[in-house]
Protein backbone atom coordinates (compact mmCIF):
# COMPACT_ATOMS: atom_id res chain seq x y z
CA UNK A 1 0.00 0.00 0.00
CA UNK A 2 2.85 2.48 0.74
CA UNK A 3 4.30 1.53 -2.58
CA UNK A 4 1.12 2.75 -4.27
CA UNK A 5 1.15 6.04 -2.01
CA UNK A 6 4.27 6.85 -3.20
CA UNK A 7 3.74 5.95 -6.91
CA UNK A 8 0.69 7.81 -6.57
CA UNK A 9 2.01 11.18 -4.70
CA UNK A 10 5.03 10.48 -7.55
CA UNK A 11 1.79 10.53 -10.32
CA UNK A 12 0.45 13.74 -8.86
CA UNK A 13 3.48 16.11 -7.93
CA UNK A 14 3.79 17.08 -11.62
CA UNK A 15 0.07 18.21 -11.16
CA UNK A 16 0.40 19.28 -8.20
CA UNK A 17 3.97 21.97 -9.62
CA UNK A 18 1.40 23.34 -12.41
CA UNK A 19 -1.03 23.88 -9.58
CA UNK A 20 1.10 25.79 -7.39
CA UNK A 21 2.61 28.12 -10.67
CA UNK A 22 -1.18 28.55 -11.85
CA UNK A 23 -2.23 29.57 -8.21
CA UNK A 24 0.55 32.15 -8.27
CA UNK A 25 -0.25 33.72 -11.74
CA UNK A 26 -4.49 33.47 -10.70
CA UNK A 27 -3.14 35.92 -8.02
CA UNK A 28 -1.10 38.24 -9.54
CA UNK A 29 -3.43 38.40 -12.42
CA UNK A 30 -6.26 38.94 -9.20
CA UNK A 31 -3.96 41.86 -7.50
CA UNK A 32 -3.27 43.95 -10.63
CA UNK A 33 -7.27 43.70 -11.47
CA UNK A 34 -8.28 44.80 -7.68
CA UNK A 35 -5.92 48.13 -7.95
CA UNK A 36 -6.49 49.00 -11.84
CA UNK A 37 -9.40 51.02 -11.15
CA UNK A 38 -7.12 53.23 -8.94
CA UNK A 39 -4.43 53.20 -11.48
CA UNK A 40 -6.63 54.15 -14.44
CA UNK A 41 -7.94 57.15 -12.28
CA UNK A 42 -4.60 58.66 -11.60
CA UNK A 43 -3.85 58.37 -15.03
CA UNK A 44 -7.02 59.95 -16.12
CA UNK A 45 -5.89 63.08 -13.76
CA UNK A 46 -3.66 64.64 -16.65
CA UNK A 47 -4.40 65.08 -20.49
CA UNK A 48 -0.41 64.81 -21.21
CA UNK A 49 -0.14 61.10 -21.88
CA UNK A 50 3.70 61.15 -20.09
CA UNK A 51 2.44 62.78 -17.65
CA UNK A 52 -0.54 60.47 -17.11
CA UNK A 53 1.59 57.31 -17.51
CA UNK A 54 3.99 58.49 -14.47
CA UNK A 55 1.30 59.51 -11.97
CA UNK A 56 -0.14 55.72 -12.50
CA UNK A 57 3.33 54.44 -12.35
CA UNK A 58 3.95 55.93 -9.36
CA UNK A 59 1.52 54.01 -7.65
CA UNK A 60 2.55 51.56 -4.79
CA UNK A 61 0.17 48.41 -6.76
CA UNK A 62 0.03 45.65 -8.05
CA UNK A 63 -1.37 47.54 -10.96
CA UNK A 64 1.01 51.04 -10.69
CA UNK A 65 4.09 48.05 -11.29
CA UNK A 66 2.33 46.93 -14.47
CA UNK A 67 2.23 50.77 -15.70
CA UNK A 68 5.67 51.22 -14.74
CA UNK A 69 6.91 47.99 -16.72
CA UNK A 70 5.16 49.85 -19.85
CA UNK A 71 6.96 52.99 -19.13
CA UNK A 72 10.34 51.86 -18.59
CA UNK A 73 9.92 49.80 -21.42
CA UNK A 74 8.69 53.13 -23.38
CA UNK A 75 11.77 54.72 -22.48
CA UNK A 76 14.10 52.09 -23.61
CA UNK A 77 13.10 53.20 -27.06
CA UNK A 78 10.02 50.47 -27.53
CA UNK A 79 7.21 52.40 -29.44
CA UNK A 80 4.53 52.86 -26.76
CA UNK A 81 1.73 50.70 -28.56
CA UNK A 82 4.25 47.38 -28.11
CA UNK A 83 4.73 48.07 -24.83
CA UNK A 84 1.12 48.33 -24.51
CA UNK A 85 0.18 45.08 -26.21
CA UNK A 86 3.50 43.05 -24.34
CA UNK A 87 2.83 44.29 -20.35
CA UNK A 88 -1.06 44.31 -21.21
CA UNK A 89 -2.13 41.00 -21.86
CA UNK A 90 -2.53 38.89 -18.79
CA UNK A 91 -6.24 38.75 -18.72
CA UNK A 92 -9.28 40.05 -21.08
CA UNK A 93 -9.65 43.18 -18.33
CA UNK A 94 -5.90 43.76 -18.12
CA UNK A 95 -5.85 43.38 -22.09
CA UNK A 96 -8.74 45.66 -22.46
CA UNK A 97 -7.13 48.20 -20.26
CA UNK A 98 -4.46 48.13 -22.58
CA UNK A 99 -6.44 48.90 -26.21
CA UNK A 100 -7.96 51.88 -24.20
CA UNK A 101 -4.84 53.50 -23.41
CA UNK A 102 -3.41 52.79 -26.51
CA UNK A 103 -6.28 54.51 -28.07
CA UNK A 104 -5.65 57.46 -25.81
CA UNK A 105 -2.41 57.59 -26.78
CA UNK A 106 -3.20 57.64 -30.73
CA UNK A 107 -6.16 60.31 -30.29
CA UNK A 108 -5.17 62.32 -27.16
CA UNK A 109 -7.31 63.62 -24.60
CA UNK A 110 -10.91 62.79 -26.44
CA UNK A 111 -10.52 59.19 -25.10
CA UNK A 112 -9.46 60.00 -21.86
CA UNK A 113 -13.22 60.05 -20.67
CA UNK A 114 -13.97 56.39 -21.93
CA UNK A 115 -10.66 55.48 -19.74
CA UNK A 116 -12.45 57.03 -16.79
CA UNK A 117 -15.90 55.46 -17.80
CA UNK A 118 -13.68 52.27 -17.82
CA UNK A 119 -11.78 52.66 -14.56
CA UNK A 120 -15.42 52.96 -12.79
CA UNK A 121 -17.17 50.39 -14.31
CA UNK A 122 -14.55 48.18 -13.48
CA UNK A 123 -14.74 49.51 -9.91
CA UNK A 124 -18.14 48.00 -9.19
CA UNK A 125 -17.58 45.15 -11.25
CA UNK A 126 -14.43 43.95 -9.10
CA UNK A 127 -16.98 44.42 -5.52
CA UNK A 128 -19.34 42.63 -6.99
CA UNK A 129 -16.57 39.97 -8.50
CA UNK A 130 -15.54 39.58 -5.21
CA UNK A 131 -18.44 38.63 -3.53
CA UNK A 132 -19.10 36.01 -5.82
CA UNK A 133 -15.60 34.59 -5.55
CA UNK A 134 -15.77 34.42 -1.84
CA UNK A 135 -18.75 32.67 -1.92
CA UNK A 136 -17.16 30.00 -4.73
CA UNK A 137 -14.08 29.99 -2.53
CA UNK A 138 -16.20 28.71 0.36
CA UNK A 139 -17.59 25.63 -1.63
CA UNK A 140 -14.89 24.89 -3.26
CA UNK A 141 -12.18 24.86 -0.48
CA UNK A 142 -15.43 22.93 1.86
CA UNK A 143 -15.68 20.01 -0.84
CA UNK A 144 -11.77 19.64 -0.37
CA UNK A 145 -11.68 19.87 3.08
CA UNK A 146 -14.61 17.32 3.05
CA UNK A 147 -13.26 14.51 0.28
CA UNK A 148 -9.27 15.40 1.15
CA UNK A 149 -9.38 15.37 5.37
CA UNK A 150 -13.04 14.82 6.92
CA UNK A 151 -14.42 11.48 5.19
CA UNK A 152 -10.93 9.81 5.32
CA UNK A 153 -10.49 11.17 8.97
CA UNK A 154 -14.16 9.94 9.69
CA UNK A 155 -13.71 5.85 8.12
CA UNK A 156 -9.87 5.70 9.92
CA UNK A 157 -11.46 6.30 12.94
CA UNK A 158 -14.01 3.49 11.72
CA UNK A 159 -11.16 1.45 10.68
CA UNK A 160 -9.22 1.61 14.15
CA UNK A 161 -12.70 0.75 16.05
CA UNK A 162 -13.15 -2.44 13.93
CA UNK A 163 -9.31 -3.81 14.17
CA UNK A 164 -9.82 -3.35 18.23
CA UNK A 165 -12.31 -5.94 17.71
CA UNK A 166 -10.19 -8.26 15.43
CA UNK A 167 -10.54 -11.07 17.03
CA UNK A 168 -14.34 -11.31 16.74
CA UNK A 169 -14.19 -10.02 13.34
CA UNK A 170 -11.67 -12.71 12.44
CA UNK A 171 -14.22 -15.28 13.73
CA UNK A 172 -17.27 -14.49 12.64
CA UNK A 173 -16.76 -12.40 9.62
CA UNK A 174 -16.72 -13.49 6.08
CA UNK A 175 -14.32 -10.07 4.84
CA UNK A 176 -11.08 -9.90 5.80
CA UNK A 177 -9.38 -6.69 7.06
CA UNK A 178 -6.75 -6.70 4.20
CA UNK A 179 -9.57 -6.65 1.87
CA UNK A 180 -11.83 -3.63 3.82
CA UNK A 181 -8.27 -1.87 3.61
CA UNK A 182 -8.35 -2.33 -0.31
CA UNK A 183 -11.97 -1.45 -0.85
CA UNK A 184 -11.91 1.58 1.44
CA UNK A 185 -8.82 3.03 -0.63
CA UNK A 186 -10.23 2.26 -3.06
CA UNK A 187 -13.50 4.31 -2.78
CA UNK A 188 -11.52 7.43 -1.59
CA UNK A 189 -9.64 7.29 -4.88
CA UNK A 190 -12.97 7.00 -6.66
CA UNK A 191 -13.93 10.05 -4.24
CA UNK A 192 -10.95 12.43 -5.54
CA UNK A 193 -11.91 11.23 -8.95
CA UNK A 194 -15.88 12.66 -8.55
CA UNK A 195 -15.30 15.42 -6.44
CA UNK A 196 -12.35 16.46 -9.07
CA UNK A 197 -14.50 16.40 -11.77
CA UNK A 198 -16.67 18.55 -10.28
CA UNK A 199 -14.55 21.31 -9.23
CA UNK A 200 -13.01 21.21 -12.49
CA UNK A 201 -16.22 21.48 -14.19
CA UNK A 202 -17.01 24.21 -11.64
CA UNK A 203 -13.90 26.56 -10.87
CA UNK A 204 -13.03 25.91 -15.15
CA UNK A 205 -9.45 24.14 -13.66
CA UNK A 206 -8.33 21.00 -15.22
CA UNK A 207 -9.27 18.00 -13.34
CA UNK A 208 -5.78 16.77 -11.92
CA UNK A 209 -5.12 20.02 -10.35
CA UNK A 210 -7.98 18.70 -7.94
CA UNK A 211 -7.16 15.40 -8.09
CA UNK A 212 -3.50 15.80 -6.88
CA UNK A 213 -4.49 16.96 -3.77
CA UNK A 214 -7.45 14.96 -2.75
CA UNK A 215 -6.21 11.81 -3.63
CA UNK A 216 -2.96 11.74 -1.95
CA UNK A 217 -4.10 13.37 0.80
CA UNK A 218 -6.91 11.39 1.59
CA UNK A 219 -5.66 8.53 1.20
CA UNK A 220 -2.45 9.08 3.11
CA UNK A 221 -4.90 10.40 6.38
CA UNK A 222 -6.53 7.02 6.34
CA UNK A 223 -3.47 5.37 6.09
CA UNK A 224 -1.92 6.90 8.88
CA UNK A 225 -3.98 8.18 11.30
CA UNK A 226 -5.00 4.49 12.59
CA UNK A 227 -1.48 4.12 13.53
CA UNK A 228 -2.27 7.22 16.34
CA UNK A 229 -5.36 5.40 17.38
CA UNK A 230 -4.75 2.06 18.11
């Protein structure tokens, strides 16, 4: 059984890697569109487009860093529109962001108002974003918790009651422990697969981004935590 644990964890940690790095880049991606509204606003606060680049810039953000990548790469002698299209291009709001200040740029200060229109628009659209991501954050981190920790946690301490009592069980009943061992690890693995496919289907993540953490997980809880109970 520990073979297959470690074959399995072996199976997974790829998964598991791609996970992690799209975790990170979900929450950069997350930071910059939280503080673009802010961003946008300071740069809608001059009509000289320099000018309006380094007062976003200047901003202490997630989002002033992403201006300040365009402008440094502005200065370095890239024309302004390829900075634009090489900083801006993250996500569709991020990328979106970027065609309206690259329209600013190419007709001046008559765009600057769709910018602002922009900047507040995406204001209420990131509190209301963010409601419904907490919510989805709730589910989706309870389902793990549930298939990953609780229902292993809950049939080891099952498991540690029953081999107390081995030595009725080994006279009277027809299934031997070896073989409840086998068919319980095997159901959590059928868990992880379900509840993977789910989220997947759910949070739009592929499925063994899920799966590498349920599976191991639960099945290394109910593999080990009868050892602290008997």
């Amino acid at each position: 059984m520990y073979e297959f644990l470690l074959l399995l964890f072996i199976f997974a940690l790829p998964a598991l890697a791609k996970a992690v790095k799209q975790f990170k880049i979900e929450r950069e991606i997350n930071a910059i569109e939280k503080t673009l509204p802010d961003a946008l606003l300071a740069f809608c606060n001059s009509a000289n487009f320099e000018t309006a680049l380094h007062n976003a810039a200047s901003l202490k953000t997630p989002s002033g860093a992403l201006f300040k990548k365009t402008l440094q790469l502005s200065q370095k002698g890239a024309p302004i529109l390829i900075a634009f299209s090489s900083i801006f291009v993250h996500s569709f709001t991020i990328q979106k962001t970027g065609n309206i200040l690259a329209n600013v740029y190419r007709n001046g200060s008559s765009s600057i108002k769709t910018a602002k229109q922009f900047a507040l628009e995406l204001s209420d659209s990131n509190n209301n974003r963010e409601q419904i991501k907490a919510e989805a954050s709730i589910q989706k981190y309870s389902l793990l918790l549930c298939c990953a920790l609780l229902v292993p946690l809950v049939i080891a301490f099952i498991y540690s009651i029953s081999t107390k009592a081995s030595a009725f069980l080994q006279s009277n009943a027809t299934v031997s422990l070896p073989i409840v061992t086998l068919s319980i690890n095997f159901y959590l693995v059928l868990l992880a697969i379900i509840s993977s496919y789910f989220l997947s289907k759910q949070f739009s993540a592929h499925f063994l981004t899920f799966f590498s953490i349920t599976a191991p997980v639960s099945l290394l809880v109910f593999n080990i935590v009868p050892f602290f109970l008997t």
